[in-house]
PDB file of N, CA and C in Angstrom:
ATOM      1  N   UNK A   1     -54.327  20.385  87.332  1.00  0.00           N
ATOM      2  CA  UNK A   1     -55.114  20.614  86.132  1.00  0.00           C
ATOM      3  C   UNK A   1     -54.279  21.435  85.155  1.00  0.00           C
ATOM      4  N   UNK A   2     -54.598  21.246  84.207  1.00  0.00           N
ATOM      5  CA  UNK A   2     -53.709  21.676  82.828  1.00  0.00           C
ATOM      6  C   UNK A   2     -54.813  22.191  81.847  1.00  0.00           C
ATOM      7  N   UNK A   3     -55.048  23.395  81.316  1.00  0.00           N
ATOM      8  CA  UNK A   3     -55.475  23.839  79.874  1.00  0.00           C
ATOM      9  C   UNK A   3     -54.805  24.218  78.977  1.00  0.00           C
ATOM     10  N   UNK A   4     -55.324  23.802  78.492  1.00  0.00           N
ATOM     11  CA  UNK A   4     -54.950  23.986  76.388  1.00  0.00           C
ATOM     12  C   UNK A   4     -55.980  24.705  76.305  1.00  0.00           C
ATOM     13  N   UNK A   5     -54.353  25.872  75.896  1.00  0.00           N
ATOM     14  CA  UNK A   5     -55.364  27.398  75.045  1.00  0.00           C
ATOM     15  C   UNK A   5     -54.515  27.161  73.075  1.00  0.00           C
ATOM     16  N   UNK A   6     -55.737  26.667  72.568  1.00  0.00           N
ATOM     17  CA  UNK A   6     -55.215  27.149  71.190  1.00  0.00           C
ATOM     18  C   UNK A   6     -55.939  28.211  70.432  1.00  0.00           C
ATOM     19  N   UNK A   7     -55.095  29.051  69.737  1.00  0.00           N
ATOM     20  CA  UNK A   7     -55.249  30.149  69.038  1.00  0.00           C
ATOM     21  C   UNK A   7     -55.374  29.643  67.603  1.00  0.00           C
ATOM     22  N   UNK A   8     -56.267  30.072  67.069  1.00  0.00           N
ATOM     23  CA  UNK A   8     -56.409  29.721  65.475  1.00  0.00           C
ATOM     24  C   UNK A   8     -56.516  31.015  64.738  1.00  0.00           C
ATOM     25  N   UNK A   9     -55.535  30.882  63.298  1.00  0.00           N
ATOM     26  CA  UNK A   9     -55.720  31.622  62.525  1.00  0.00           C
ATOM     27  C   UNK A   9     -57.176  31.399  61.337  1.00  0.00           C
ATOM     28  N   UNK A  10     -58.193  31.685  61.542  1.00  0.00           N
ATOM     29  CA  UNK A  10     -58.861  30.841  60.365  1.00  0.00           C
ATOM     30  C   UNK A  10     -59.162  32.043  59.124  1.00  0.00           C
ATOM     31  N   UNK A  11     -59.931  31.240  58.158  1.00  0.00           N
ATOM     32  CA  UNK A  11     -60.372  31.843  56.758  1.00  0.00           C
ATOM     33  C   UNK A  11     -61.691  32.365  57.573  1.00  0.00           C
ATOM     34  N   UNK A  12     -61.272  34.028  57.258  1.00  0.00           N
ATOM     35  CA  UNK A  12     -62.842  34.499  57.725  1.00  0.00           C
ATOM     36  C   UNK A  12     -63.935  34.303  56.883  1.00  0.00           C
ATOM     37  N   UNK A  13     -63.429  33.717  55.184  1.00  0.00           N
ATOM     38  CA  UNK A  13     -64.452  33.433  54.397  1.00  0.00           C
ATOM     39  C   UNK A  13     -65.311  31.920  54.885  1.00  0.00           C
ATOM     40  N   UNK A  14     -64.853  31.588  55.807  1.00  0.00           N
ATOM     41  CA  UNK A  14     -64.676  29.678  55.936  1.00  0.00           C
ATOM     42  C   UNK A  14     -65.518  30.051  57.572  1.00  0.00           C
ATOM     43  N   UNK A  15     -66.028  30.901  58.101  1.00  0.00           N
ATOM     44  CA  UNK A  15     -65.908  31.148  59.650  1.00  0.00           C
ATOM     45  C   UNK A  15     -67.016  29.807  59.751  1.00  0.00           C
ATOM     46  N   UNK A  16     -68.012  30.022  58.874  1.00  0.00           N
ATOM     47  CA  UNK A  16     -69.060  28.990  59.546  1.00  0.00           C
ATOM     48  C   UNK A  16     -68.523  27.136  59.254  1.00  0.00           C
ATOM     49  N   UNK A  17     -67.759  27.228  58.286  1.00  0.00           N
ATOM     50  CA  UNK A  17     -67.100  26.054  58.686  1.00  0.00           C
ATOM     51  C   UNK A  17     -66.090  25.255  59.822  1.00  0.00           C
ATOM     52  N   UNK A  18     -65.634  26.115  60.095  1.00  0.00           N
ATOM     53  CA  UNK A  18     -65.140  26.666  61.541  1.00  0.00           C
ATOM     54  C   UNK A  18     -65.394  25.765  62.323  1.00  0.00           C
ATOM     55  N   UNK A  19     -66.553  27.136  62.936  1.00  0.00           N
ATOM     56  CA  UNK A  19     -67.685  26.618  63.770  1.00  0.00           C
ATOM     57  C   UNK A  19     -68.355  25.841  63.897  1.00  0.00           C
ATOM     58  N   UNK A  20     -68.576  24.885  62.715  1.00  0.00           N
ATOM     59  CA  UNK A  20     -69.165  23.342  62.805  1.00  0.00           C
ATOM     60  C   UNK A  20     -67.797  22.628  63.008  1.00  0.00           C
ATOM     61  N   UNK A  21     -66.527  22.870  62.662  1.00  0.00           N
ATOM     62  CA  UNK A  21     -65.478  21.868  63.454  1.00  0.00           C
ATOM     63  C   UNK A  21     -65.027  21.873  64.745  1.00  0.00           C
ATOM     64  N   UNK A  22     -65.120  23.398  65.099  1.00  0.00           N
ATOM     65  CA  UNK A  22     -65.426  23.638  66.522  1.00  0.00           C
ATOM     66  C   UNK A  22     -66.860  22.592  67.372  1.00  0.00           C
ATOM     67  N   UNK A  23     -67.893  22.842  66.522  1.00  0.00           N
ATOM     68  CA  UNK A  23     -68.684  21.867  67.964  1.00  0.00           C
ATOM     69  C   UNK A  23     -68.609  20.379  67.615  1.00  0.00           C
ATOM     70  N   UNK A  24     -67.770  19.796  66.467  1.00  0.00           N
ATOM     71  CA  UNK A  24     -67.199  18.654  66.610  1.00  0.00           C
ATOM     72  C   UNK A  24     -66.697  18.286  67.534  1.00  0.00           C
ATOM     73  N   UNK A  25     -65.440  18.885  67.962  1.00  0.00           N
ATOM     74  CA  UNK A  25     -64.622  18.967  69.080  1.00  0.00           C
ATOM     75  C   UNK A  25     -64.861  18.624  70.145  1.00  0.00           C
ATOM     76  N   UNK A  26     -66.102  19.840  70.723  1.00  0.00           N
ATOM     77  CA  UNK A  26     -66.646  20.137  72.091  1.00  0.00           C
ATOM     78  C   UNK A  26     -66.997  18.325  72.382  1.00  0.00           C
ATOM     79  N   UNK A  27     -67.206  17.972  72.382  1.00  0.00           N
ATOM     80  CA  UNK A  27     -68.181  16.705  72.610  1.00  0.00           C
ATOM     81  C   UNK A  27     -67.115  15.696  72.675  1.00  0.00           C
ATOM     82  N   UNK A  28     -65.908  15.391  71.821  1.00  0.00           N
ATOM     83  CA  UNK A  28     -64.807  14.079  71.932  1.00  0.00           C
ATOM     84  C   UNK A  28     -64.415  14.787  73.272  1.00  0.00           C
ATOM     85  N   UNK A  29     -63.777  15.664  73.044  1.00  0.00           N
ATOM     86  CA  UNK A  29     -62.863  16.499  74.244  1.00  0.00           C
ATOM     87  C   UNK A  29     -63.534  15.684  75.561  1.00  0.00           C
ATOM     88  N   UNK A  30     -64.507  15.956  75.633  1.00  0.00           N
ATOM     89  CA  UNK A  30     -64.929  15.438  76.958  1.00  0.00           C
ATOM     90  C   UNK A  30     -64.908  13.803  76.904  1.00  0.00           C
ATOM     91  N   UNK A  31     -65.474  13.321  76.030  1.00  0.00           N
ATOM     92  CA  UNK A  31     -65.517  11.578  75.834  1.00  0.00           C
ATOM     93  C   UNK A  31     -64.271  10.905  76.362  1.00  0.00           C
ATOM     94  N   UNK A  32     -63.014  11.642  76.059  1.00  0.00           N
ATOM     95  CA  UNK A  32     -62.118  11.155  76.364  1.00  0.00           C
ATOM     96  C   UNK A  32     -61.489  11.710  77.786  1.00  0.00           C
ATOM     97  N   UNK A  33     -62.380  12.147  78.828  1.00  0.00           N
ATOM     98  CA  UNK A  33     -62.104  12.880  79.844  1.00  0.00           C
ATOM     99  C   UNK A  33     -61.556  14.410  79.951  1.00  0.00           C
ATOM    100  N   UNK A  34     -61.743  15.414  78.779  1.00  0.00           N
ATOM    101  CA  UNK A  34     -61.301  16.339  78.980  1.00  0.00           C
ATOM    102  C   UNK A  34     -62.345  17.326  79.681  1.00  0.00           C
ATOM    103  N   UNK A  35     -62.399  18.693  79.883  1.00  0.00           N
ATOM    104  CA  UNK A  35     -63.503  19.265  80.226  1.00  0.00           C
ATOM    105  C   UNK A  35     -63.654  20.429  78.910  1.00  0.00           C
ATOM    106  N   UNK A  36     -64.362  20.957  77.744  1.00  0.00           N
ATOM    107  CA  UNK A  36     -64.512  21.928  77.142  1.00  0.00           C
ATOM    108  C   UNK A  36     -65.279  23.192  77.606  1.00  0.00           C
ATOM    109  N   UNK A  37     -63.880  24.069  77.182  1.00  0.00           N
ATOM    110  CA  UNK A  37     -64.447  25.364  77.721  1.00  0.00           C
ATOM    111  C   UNK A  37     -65.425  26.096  76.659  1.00  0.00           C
ATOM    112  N   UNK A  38     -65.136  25.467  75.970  1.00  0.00           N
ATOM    113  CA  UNK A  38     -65.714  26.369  74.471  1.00  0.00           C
ATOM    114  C   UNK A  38     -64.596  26.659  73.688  1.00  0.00           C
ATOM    115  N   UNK A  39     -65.621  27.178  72.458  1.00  0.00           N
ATOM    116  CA  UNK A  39     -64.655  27.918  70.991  1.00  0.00           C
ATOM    117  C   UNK A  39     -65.385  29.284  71.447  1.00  0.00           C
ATOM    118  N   UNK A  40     -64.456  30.399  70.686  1.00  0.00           N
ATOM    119  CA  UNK A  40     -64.490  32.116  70.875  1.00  0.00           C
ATOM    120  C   UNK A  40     -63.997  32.549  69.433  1.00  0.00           C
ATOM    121  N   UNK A  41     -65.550  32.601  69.030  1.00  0.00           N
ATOM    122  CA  UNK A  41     -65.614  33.525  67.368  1.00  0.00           C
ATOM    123  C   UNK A  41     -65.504  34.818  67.449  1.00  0.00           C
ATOM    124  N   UNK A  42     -64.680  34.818  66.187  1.00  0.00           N
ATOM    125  CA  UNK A  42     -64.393  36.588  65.901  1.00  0.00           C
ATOM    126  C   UNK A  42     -65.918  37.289  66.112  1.00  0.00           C
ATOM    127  N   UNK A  43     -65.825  38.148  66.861  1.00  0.00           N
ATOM    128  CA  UNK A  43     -67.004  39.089  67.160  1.00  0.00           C
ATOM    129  C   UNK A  43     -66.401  40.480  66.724  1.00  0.00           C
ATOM    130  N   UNK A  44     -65.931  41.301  67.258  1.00  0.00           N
ATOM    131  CA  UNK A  44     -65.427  42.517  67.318  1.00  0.00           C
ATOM    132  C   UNK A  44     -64.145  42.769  67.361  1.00  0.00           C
ATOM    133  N   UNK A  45     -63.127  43.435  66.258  1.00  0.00           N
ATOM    134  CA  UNK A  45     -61.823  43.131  65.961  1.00  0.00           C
ATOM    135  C   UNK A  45     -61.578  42.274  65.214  1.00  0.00           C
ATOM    136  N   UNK A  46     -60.537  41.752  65.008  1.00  0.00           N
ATOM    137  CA  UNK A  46     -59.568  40.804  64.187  1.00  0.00           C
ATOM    138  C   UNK A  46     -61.191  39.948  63.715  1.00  0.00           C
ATOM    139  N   UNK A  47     -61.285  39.634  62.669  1.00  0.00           N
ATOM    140  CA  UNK A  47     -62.263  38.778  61.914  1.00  0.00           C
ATOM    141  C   UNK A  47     -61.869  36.822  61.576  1.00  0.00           C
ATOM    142  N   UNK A  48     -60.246  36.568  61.940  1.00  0.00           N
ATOM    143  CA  UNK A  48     -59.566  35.759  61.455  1.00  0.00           C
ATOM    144  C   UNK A  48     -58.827  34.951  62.980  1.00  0.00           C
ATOM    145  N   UNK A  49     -59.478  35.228  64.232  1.00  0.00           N
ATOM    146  CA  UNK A  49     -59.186  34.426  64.937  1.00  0.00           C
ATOM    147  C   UNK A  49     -59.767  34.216  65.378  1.00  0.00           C
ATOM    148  N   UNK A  50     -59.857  32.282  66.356  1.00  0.00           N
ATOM    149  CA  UNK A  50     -60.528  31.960  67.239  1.00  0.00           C
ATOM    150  C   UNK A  50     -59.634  31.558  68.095  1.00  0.00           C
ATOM    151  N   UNK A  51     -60.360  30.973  69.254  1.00  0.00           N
ATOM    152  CA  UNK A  51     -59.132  30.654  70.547  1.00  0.00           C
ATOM    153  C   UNK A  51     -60.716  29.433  71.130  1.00  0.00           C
ATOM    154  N   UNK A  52     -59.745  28.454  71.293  1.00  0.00           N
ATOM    155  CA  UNK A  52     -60.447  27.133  72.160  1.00  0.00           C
ATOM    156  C   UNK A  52     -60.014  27.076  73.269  1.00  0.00           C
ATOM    157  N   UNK A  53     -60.437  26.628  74.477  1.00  0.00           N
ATOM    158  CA  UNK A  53     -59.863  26.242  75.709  1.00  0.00           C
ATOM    159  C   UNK A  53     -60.636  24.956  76.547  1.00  0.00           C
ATOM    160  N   UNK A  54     -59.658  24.059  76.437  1.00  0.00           N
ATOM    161  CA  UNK A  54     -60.208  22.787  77.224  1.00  0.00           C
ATOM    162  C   UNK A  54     -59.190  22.187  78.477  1.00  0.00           C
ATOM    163  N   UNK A  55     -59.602  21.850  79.215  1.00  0.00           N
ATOM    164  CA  UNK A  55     -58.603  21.176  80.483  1.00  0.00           C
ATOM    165  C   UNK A  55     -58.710  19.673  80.569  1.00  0.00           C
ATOM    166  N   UNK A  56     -57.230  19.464  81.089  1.00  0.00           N
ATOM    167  CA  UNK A  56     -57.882  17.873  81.569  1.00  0.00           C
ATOM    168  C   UNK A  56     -57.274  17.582  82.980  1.00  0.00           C
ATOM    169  N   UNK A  57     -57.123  16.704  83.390  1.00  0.00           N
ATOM    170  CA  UNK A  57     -56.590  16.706  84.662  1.00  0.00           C
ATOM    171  C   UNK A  57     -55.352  17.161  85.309  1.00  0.00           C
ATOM    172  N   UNK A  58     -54.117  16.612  84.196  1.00  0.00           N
ATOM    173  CA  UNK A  58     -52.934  16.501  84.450  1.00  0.00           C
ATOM    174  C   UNK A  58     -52.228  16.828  82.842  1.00  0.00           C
ATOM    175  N   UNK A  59     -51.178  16.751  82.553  1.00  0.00           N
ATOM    176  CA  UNK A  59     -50.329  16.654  81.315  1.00  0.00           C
ATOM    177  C   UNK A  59     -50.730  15.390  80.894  1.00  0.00           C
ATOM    178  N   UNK A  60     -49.814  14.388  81.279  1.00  0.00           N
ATOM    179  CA  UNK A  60     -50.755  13.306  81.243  1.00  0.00           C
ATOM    180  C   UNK A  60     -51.380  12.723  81.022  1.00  0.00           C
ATOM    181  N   UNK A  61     -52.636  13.093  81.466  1.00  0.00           N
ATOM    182  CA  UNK A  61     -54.442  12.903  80.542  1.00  0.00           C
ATOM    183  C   UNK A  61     -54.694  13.482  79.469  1.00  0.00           C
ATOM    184  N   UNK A  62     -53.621  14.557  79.337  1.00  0.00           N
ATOM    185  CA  UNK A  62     -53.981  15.069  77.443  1.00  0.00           C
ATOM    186  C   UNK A  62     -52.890  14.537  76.691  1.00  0.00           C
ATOM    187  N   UNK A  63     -51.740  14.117  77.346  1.00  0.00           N
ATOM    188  CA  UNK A  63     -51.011  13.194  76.053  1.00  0.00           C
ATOM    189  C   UNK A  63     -51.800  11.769  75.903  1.00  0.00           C
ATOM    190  N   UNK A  64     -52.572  11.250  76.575  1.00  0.00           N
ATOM    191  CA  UNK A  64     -53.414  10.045  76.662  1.00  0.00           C
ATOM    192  C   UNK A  64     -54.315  10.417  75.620  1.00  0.00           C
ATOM    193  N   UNK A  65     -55.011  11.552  75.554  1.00  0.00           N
ATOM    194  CA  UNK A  65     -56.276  11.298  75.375  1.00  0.00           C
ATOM    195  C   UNK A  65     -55.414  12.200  73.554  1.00  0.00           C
ATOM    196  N   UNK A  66     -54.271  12.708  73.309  1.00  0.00           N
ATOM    197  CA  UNK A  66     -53.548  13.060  72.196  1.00  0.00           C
ATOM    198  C   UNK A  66     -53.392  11.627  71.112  1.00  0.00           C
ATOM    199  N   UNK A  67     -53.058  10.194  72.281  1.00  0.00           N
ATOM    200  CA  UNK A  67     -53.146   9.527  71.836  1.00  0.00           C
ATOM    201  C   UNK A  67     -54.366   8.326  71.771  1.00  0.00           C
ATOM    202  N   UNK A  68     -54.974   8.702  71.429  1.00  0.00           N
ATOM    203  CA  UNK A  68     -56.418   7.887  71.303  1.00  0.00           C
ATOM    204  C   UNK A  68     -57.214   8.859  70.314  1.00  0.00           C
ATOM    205  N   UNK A  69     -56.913  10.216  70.585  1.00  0.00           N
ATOM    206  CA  UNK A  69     -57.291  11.064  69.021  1.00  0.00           C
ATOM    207  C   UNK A  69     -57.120  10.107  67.578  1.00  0.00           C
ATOM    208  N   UNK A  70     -55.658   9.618  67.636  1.00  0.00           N
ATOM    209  CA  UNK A  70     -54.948   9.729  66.373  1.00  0.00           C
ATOM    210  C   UNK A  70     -56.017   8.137  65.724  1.00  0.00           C
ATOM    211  N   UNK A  71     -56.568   7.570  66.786  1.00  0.00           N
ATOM    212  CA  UNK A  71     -57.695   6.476  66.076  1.00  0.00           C
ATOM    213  C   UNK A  71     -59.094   6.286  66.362  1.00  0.00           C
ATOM    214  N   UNK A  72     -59.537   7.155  66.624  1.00  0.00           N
ATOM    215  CA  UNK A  72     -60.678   7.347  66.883  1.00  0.00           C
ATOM    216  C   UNK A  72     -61.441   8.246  65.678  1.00  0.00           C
ATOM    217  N   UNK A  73     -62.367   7.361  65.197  1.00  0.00           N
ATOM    218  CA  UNK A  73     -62.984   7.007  64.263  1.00  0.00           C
ATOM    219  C   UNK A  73     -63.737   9.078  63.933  1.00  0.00           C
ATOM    220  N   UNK A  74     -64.531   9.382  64.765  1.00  0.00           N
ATOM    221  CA  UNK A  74     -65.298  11.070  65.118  1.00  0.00           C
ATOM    222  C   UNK A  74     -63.937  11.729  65.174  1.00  0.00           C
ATOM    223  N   UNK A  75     -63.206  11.412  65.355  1.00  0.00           N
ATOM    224  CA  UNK A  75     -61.839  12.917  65.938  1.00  0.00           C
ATOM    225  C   UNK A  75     -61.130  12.400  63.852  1.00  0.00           C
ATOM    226  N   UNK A  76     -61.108  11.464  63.399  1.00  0.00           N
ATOM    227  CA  UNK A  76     -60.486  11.491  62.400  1.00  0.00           C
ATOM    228  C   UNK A  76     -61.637  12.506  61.076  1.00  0.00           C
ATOM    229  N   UNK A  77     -62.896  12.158  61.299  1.00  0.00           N
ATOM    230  CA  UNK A  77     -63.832  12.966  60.576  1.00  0.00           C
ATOM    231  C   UNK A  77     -63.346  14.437  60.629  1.00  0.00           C
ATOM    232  N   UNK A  78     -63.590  14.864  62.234  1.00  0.00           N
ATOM    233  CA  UNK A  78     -63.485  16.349  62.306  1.00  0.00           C
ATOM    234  C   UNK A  78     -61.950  17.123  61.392  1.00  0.00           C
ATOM    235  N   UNK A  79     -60.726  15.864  61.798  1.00  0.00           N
ATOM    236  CA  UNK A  79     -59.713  16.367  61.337  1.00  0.00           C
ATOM    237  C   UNK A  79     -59.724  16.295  59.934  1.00  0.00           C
ATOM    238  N   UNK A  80     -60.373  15.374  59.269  1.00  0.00           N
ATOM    239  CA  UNK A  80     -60.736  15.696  57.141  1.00  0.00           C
ATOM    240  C   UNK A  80     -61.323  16.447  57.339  1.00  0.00           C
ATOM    241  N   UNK A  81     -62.365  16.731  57.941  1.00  0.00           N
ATOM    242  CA  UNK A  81     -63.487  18.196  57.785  1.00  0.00           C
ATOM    243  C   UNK A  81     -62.821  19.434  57.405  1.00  0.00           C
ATOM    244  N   UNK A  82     -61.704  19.670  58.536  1.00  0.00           N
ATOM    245  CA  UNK A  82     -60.654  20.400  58.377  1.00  0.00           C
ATOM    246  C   UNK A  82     -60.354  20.815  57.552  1.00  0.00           C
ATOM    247  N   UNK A  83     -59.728  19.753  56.950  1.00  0.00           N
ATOM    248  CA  UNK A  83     -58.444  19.567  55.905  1.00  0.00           C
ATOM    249  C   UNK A  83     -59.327  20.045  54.518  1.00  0.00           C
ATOM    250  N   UNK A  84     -60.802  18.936  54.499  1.00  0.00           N
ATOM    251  CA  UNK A  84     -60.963  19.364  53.082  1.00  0.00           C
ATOM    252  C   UNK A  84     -61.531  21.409  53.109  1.00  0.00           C
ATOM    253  N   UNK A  85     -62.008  21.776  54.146  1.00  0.00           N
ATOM    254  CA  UNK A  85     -62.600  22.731  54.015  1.00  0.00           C
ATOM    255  C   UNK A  85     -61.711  23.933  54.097  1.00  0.00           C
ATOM    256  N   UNK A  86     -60.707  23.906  55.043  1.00  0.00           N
ATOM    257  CA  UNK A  86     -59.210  24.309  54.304  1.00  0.00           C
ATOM    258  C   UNK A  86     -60.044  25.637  55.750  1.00  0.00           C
ATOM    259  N   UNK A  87     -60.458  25.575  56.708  1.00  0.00           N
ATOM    260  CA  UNK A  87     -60.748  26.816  57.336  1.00  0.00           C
ATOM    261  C   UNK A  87     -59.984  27.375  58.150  1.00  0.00           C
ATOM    262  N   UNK A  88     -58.986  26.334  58.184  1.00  0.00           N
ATOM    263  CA  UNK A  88     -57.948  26.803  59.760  1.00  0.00           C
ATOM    264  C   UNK A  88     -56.735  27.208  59.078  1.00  0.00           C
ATOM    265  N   UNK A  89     -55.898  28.177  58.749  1.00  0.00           N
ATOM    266  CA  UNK A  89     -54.883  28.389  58.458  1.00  0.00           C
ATOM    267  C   UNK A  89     -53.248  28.242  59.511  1.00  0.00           C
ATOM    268  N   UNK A  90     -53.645  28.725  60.348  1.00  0.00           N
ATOM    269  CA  UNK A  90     -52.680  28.224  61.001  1.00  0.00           C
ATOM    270  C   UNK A  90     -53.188  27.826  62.679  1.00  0.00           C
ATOM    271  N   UNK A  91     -52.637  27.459  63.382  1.00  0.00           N
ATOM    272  CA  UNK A  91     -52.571  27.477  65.168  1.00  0.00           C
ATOM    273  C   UNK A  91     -51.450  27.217  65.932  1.00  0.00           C
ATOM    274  N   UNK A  92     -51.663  27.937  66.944  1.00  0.00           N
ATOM    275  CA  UNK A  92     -50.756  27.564  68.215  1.00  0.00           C
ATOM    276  C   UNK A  92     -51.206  26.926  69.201  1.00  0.00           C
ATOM    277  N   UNK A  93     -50.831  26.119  69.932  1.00  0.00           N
ATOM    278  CA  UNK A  93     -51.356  25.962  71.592  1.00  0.00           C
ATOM    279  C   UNK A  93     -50.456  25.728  72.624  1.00  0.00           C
ATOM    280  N   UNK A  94     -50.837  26.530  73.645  1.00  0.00           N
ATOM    281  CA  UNK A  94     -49.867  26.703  74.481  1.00  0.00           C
ATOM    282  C   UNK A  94     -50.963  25.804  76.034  1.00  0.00           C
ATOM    283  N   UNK A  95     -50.152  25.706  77.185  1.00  0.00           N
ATOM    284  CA  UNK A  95     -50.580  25.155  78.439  1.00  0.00           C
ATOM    285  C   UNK A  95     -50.753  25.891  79.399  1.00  0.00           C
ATOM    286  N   UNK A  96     -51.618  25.795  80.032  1.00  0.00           N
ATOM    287  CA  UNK A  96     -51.823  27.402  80.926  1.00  0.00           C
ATOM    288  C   UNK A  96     -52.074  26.673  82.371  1.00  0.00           C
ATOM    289  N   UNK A  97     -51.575  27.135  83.311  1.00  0.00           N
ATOM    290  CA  UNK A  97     -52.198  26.054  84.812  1.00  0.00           C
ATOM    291  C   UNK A  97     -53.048  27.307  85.495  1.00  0.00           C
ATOM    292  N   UNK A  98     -54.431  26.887  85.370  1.00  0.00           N
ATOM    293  CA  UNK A  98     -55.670  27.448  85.898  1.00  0.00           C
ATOM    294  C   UNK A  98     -55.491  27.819  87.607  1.00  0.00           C
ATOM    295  N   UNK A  99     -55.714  29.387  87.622  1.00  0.00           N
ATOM    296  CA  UNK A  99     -55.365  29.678  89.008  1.00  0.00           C
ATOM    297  C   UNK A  99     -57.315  30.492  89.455  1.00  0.00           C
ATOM    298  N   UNK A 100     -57.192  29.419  90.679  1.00  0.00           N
ATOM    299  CA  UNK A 100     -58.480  30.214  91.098  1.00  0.00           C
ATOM    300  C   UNK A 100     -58.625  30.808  92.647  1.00  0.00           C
ATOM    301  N   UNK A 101     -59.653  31.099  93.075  1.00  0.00           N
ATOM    302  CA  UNK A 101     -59.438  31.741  94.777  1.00  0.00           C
ATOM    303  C   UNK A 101     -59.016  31.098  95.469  1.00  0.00           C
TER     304      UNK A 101
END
């Protein structure tokens, strides 16, 4: 198993736009076999970041499912949503391999 942790810089003026592209997300992520962990809004501290975390099986299953993003009709909405609402300023994402008991 493999997660994707991305870090977002967003417009804290923009947060609730955000957050409606955030629960865009939640819902393909899985369609295409991923599992969503959730989005994590600025609460206390920094006002200008969020952090997502979703898994999928393997590397693999998220370059698969990276490519089936790029035409899929709901993942192209969320990504204009984006764009026109201008809320995300920057991101990173890095791969994390989930360690449990």
């Amino acid at each position: 198993m493999v997660t994707c942790y991305l870090r977002y810089v967003i417009d804290p003026y923009k947060a609730e736009d955000f957050e409606n592209y955030a629960k865009m997300w939640i819902p393909l992520v899985n369609k295409f076999g991923g599992m969503h962990h959730g989005y994590f809004m600025p609460h206390e501290g920094a006002n200008n970041i969020a952090i997502a975390l979703f898994s999928f099986p393997s590397l693999t299953a998220y370059e698969e499912y990276r490519g089936k993003i790029k035409t899929d009709p709901d993942c192209q909405a969320a990504f204009a949503f984006a764009e026109k609402t201008r809320c995300i300023i920057t991101y990173e994402r890095s791969f994390m391999r989930p360690v449990f008991e």
